[in-house]
PDB file of N, CA and C in Angstrom:
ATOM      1  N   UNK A   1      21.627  21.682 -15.294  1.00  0.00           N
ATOM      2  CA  UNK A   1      22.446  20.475 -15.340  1.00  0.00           C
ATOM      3  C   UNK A   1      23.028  20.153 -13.972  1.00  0.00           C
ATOM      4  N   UNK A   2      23.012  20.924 -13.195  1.00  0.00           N
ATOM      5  CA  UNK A   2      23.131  20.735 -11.765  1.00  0.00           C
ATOM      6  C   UNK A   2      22.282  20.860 -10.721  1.00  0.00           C
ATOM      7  N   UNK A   3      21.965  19.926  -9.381  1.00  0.00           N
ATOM      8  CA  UNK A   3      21.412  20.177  -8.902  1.00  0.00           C
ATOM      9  C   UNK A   3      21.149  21.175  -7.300  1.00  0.00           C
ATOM     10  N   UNK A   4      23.170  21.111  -7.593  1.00  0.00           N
ATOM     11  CA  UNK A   4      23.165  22.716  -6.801  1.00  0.00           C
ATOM     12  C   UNK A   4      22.701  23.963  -7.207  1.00  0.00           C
ATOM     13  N   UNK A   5      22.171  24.828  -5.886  1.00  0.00           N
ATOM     14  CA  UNK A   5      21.307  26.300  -5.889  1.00  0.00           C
ATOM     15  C   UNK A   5      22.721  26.918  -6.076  1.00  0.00           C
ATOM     16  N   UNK A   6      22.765  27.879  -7.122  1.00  0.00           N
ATOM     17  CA  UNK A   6      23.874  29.099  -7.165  1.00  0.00           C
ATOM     18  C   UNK A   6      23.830  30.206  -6.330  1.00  0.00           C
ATOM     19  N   UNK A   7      24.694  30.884  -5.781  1.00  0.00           N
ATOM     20  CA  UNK A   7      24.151  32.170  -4.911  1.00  0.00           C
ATOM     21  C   UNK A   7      23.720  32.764  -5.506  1.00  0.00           C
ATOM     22  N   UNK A   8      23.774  33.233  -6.730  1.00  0.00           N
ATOM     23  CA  UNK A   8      22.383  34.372  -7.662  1.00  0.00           C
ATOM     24  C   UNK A   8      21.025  33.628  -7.510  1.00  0.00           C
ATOM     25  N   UNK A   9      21.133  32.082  -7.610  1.00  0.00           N
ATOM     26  CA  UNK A   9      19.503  31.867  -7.639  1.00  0.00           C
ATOM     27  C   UNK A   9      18.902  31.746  -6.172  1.00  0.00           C
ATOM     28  N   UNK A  10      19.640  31.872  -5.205  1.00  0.00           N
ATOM     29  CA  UNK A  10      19.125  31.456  -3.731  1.00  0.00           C
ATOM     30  C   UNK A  10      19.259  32.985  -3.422  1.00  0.00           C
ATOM     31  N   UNK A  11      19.885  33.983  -3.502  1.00  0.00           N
ATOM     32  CA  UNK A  11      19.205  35.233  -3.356  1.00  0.00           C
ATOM     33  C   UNK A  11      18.253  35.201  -4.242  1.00  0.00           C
ATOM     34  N   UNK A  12      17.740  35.254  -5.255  1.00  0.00           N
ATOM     35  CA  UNK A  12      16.884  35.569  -6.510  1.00  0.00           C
ATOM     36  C   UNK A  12      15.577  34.971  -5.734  1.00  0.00           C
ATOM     37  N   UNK A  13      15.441  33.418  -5.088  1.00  0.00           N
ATOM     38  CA  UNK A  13      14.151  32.769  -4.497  1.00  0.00           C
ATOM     39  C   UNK A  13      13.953  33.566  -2.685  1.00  0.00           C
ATOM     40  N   UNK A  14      15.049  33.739  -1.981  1.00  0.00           N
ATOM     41  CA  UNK A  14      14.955  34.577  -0.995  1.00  0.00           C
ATOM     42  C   UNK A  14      14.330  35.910  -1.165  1.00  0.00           C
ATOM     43  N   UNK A  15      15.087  36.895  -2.141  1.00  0.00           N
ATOM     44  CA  UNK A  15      14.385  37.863  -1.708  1.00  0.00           C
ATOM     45  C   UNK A  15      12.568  38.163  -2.650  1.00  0.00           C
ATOM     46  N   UNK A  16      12.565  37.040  -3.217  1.00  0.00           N
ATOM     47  CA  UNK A  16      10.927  36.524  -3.707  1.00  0.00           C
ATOM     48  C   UNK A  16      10.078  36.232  -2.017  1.00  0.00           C
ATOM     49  N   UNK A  17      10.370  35.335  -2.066  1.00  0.00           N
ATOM     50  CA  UNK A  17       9.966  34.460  -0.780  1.00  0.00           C
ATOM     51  C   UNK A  17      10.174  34.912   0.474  1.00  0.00           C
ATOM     52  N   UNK A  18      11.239  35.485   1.196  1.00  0.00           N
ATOM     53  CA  UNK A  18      11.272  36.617   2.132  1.00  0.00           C
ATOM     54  C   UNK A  18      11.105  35.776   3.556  1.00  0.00           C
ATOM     55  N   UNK A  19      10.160  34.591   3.323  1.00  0.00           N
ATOM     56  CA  UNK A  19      10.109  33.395   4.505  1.00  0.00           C
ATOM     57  C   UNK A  19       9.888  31.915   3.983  1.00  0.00           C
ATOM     58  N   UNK A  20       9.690  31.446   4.942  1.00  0.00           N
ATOM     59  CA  UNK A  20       9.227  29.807   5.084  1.00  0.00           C
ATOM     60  C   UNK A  20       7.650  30.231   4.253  1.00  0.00           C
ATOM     61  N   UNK A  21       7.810  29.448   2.929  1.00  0.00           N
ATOM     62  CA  UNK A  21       6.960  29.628   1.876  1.00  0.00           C
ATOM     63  C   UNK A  21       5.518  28.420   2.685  1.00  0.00           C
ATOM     64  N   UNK A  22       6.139  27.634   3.730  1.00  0.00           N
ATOM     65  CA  UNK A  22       4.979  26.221   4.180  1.00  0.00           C
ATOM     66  C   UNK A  22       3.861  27.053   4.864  1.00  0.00           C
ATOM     67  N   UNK A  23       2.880  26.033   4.954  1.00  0.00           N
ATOM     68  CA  UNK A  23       1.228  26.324   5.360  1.00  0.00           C
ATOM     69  C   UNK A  23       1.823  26.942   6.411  1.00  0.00           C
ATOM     70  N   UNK A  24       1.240  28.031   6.997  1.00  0.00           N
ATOM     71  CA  UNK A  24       1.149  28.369   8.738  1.00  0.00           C
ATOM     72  C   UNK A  24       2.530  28.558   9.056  1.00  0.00           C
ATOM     73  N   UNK A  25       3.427  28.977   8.023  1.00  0.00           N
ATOM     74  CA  UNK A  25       4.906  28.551   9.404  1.00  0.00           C
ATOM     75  C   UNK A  25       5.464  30.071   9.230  1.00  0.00           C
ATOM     76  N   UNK A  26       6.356  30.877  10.063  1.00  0.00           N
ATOM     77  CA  UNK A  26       6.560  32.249  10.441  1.00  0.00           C
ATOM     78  C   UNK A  26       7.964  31.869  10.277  1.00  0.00           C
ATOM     79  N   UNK A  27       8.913  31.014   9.835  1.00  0.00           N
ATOM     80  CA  UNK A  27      10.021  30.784  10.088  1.00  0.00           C
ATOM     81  C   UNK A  27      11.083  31.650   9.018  1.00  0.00           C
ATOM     82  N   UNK A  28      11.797  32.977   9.527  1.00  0.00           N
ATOM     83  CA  UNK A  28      12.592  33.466   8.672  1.00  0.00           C
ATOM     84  C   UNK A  28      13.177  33.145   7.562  1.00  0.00           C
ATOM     85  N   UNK A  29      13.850  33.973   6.683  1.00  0.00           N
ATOM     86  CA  UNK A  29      14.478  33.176   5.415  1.00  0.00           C
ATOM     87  C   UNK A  29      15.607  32.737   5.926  1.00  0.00           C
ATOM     88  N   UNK A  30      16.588  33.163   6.780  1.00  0.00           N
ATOM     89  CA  UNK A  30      17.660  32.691   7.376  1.00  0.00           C
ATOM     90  C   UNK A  30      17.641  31.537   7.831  1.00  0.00           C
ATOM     91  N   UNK A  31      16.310  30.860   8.137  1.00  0.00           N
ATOM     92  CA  UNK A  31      15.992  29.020   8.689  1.00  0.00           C
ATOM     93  C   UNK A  31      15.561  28.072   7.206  1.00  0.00           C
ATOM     94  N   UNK A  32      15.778  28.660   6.083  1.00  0.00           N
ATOM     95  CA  UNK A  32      15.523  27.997   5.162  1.00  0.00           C
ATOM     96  C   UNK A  32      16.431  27.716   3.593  1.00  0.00           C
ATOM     97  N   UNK A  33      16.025  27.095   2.964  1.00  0.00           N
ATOM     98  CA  UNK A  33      17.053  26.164   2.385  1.00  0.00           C
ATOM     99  C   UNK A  33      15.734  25.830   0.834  1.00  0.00           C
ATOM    100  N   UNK A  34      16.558  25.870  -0.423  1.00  0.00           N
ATOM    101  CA  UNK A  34      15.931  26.016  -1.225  1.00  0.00           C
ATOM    102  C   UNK A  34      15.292  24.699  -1.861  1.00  0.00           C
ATOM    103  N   UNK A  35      14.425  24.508  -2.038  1.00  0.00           N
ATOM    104  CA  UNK A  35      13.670  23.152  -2.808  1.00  0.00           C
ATOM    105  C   UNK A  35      13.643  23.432  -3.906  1.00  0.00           C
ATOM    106  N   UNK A  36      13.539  22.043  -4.721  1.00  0.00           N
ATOM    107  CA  UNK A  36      13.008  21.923  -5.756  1.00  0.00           C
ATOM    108  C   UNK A  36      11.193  21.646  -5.948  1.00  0.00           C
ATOM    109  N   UNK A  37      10.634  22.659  -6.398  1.00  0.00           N
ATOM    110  CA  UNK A  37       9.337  21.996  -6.911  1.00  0.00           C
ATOM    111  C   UNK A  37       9.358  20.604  -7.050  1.00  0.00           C
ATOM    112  N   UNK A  38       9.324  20.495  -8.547  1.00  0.00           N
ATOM    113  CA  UNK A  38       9.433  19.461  -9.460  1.00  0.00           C
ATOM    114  C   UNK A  38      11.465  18.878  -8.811  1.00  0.00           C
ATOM    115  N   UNK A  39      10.820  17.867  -8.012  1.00  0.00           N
ATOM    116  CA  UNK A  39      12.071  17.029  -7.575  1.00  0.00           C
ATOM    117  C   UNK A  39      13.331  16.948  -8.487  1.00  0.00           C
ATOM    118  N   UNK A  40      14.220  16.962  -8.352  1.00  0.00           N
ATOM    119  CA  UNK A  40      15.456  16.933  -9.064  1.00  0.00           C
ATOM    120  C   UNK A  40      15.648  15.353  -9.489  1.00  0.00           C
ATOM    121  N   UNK A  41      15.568  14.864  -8.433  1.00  0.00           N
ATOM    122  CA  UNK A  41      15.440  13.187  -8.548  1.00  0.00           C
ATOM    123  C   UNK A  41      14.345  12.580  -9.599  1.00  0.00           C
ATOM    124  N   UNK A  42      13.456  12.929  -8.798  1.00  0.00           N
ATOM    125  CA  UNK A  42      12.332  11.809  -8.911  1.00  0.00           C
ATOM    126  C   UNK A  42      11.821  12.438 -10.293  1.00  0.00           C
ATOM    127  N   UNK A  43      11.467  13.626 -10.507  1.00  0.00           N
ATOM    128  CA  UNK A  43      11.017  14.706 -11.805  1.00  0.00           C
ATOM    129  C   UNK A  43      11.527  15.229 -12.508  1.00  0.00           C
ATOM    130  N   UNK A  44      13.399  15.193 -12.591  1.00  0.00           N
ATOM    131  CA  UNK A  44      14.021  15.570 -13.584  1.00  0.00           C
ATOM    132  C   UNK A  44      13.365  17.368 -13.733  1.00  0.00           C
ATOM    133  N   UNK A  45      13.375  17.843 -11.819  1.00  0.00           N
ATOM    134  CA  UNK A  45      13.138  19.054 -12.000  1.00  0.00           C
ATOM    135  C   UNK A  45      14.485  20.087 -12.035  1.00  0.00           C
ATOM    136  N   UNK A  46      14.137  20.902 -13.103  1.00  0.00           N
ATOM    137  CA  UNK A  46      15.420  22.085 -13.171  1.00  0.00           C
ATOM    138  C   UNK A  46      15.876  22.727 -11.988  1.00  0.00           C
ATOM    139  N   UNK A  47      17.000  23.295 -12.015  1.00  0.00           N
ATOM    140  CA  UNK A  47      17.750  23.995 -10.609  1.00  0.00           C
ATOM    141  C   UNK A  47      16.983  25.401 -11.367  1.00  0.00           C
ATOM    142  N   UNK A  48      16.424  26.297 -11.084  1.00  0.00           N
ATOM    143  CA  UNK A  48      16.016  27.394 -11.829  1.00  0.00           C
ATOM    144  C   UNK A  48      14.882  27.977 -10.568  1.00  0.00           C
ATOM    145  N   UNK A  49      14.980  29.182 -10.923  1.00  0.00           N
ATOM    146  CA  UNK A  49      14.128  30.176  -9.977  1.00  0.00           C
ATOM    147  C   UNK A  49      12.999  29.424  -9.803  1.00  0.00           C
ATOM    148  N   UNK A  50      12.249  29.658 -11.104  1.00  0.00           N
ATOM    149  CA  UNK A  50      10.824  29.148 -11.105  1.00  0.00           C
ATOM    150  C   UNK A  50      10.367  27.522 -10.330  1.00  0.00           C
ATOM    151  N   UNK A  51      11.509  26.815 -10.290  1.00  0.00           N
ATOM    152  CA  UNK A  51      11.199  25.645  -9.397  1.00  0.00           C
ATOM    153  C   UNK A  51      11.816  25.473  -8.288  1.00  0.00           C
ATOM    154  N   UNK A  52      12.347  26.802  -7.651  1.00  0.00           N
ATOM    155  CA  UNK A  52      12.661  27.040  -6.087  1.00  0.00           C
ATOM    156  C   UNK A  52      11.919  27.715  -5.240  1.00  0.00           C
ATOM    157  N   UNK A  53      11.663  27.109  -4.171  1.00  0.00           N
ATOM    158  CA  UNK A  53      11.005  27.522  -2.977  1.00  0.00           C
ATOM    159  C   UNK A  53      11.743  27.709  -1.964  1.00  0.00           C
ATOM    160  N   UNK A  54      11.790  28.802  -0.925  1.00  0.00           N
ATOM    161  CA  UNK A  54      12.202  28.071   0.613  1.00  0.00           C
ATOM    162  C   UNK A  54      11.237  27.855   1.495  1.00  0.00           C
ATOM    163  N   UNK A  55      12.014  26.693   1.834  1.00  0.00           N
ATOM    164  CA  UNK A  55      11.352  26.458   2.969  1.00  0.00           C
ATOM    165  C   UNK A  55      12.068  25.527   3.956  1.00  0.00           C
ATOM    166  N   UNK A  56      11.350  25.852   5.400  1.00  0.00           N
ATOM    167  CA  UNK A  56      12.105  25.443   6.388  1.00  0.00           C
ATOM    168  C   UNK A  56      12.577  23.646   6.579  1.00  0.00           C
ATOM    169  N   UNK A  57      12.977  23.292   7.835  1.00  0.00           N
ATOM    170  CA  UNK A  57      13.437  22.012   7.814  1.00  0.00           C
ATOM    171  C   UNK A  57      12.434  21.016   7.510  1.00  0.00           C
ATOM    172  N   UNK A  58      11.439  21.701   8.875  1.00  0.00           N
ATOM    173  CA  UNK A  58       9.760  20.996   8.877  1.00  0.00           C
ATOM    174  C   UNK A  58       9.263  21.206   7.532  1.00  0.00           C
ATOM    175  N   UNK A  59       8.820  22.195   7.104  1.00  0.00           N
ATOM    176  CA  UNK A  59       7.831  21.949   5.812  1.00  0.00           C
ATOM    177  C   UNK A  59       8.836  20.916   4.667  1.00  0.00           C
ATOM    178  N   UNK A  60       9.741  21.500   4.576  1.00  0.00           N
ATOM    179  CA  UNK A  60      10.925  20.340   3.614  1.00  0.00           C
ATOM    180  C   UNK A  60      10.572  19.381   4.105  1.00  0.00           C
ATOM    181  N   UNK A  61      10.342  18.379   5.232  1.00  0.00           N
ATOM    182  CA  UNK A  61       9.564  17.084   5.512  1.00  0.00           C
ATOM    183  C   UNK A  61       7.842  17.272   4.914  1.00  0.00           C
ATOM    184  N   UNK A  62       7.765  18.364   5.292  1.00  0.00           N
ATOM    185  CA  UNK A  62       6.182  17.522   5.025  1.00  0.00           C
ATOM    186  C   UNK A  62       6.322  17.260   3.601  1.00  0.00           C
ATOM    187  N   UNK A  63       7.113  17.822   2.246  1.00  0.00           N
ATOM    188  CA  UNK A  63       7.149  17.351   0.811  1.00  0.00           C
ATOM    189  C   UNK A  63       7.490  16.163   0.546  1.00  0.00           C
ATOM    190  N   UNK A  64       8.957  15.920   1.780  1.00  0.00           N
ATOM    191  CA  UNK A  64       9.941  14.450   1.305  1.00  0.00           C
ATOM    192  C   UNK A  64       9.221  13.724   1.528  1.00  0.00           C
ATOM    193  N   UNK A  65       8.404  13.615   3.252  1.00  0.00           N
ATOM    194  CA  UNK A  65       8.679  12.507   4.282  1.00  0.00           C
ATOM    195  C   UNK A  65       7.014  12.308   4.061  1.00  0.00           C
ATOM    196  N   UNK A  66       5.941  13.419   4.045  1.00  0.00           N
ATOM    197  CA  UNK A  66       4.208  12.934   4.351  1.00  0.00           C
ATOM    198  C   UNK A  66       3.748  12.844   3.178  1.00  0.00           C
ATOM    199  N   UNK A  67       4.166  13.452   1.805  1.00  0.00           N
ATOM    200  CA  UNK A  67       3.577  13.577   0.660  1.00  0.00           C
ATOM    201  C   UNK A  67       2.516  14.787   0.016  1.00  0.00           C
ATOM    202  N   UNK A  68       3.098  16.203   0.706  1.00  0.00           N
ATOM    203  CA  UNK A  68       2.359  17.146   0.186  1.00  0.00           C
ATOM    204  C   UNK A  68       2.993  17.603  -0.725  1.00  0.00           C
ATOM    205  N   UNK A  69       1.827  18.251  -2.044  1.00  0.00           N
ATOM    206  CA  UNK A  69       2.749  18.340  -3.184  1.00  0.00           C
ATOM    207  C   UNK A  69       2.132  20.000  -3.093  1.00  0.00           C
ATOM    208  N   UNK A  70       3.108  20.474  -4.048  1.00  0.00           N
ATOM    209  CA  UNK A  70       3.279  22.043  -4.221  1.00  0.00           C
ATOM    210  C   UNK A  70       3.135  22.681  -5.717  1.00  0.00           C
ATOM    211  N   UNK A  71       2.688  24.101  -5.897  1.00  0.00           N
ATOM    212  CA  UNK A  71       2.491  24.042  -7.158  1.00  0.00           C
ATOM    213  C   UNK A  71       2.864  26.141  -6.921  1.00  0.00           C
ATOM    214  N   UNK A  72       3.797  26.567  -7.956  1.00  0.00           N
ATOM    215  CA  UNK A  72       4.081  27.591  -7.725  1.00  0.00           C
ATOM    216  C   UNK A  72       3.814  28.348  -8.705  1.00  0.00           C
ATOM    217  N   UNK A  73       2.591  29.439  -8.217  1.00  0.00           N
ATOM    218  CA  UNK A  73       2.315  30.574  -9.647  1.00  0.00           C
ATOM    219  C   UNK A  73       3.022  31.437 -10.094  1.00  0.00           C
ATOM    220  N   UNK A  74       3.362  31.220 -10.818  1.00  0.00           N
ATOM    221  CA  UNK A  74       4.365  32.221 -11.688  1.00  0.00           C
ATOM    222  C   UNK A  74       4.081  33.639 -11.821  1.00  0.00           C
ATOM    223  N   UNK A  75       3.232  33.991 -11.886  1.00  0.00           N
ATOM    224  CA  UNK A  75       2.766  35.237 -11.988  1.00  0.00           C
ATOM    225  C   UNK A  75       2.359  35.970 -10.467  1.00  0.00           C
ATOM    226  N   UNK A  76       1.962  35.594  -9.412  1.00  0.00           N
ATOM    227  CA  UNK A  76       1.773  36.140  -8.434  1.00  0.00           C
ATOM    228  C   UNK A  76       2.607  35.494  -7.429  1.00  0.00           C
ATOM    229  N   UNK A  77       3.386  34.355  -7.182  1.00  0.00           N
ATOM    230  CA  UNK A  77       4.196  33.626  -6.284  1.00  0.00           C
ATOM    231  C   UNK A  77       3.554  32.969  -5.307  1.00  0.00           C
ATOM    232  N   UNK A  78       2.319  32.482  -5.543  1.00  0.00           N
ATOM    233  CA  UNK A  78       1.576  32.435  -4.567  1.00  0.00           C
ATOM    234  C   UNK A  78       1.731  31.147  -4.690  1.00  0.00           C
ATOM    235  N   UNK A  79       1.764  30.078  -3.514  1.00  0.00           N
ATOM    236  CA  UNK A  79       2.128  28.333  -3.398  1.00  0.00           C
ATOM    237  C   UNK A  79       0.682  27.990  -2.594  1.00  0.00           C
ATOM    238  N   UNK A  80       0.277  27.060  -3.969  1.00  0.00           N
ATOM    239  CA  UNK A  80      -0.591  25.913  -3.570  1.00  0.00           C
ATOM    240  C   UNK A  80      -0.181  24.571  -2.489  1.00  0.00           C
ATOM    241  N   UNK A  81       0.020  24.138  -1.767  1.00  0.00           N
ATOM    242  CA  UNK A  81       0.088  23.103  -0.916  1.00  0.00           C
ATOM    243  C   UNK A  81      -0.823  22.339  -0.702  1.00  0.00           C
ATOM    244  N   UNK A  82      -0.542  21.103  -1.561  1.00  0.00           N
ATOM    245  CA  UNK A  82      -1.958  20.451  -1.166  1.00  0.00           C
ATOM    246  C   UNK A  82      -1.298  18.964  -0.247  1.00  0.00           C
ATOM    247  N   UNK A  83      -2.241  18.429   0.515  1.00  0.00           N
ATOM    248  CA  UNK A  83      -1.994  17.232   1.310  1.00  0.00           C
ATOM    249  C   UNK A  83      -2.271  16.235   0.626  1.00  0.00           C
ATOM    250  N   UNK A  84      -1.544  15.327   1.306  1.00  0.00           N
ATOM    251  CA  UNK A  84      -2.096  13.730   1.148  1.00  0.00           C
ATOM    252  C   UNK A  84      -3.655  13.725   0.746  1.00  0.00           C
ATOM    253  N   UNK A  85      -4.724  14.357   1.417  1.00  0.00           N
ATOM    254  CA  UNK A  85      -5.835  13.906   2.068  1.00  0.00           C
ATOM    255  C   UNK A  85      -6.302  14.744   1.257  1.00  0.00           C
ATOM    256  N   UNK A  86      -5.768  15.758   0.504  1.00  0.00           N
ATOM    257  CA  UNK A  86      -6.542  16.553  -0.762  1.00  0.00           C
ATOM    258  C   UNK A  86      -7.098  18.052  -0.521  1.00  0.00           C
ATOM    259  N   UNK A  87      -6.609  18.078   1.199  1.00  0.00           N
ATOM    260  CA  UNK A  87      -6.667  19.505   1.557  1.00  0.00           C
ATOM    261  C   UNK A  87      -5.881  20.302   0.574  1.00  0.00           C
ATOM    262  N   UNK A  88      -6.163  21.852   0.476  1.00  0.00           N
ATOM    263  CA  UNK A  88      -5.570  22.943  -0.237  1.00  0.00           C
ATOM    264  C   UNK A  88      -5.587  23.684   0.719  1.00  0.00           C
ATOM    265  N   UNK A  89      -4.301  24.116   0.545  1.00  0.00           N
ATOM    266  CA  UNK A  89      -3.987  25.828   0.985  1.00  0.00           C
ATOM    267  C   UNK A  89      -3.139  26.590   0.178  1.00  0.00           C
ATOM    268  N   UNK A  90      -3.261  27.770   0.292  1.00  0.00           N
ATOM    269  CA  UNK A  90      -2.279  29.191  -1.050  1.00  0.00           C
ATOM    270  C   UNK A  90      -1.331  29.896   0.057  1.00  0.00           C
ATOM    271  N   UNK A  91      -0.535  30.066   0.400  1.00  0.00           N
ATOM    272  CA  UNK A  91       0.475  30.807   0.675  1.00  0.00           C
ATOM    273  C   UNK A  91       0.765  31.481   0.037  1.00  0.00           C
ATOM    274  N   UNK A  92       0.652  33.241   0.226  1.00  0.00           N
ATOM    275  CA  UNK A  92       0.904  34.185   0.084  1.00  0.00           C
ATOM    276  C   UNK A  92       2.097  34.604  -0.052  1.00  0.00           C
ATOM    277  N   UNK A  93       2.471  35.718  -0.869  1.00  0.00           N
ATOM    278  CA  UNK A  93       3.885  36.145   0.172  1.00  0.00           C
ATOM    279  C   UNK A  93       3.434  37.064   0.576  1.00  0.00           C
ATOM    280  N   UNK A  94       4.118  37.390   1.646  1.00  0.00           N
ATOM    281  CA  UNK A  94       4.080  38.763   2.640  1.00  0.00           C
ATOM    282  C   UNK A  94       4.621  39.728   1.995  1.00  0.00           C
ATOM    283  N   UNK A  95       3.716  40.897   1.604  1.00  0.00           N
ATOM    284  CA  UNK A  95       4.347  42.137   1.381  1.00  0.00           C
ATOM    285  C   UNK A  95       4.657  43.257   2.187  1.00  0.00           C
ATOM    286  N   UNK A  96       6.052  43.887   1.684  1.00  0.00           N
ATOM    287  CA  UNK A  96       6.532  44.390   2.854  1.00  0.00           C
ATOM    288  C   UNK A  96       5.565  45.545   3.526  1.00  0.00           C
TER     289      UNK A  96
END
């Protein structure tokens, strides 16, 4: 019912995520800030683990501002990113 991150759920997606969840980017969890999957706005997406990501300032543009959409597996954490243009990529997480 809110679309503020609680500190249980922004540790809970941090220590999942560990970094900048975007294509190619190395950017610590300390440079990032939690998304919604499924938009809060636009998708009537939940504040909830399962539809938080971090990610940095830049990749947070490429969702708002270019139109890449994201898709997060539940079972392995692994993020689909796909482009405008219909490219795919999977982002991993890094294990320690």
């Amino acid at each position: 019912a809110t679309r503020e991150w609680s500190e249980p759920q922004r540790r809970a997606v941090n220590a999942r995520d560990r970094h900048c969840r975007g294509p190619s980017c190395d950017r610590p969890i300390g440079w990032t800030s939690v998304h919604h999957i499924r938009w809060w706005t636009r998708d009537d997406g939940p504040t909830d683990i399962g539809n938080g990501i971090a990610l940095c300032h830049h990749c947070h543009r490429l969702v708002h501002d270019r139109g890449w959409t994201l898709h997060l597996d539940q079972a392995t954490a692994d993020v689909t990113w796909t482009s405008p243009a219909g490219e795919i990529t999977v982002v991993r997480v890094r294990r320690r």
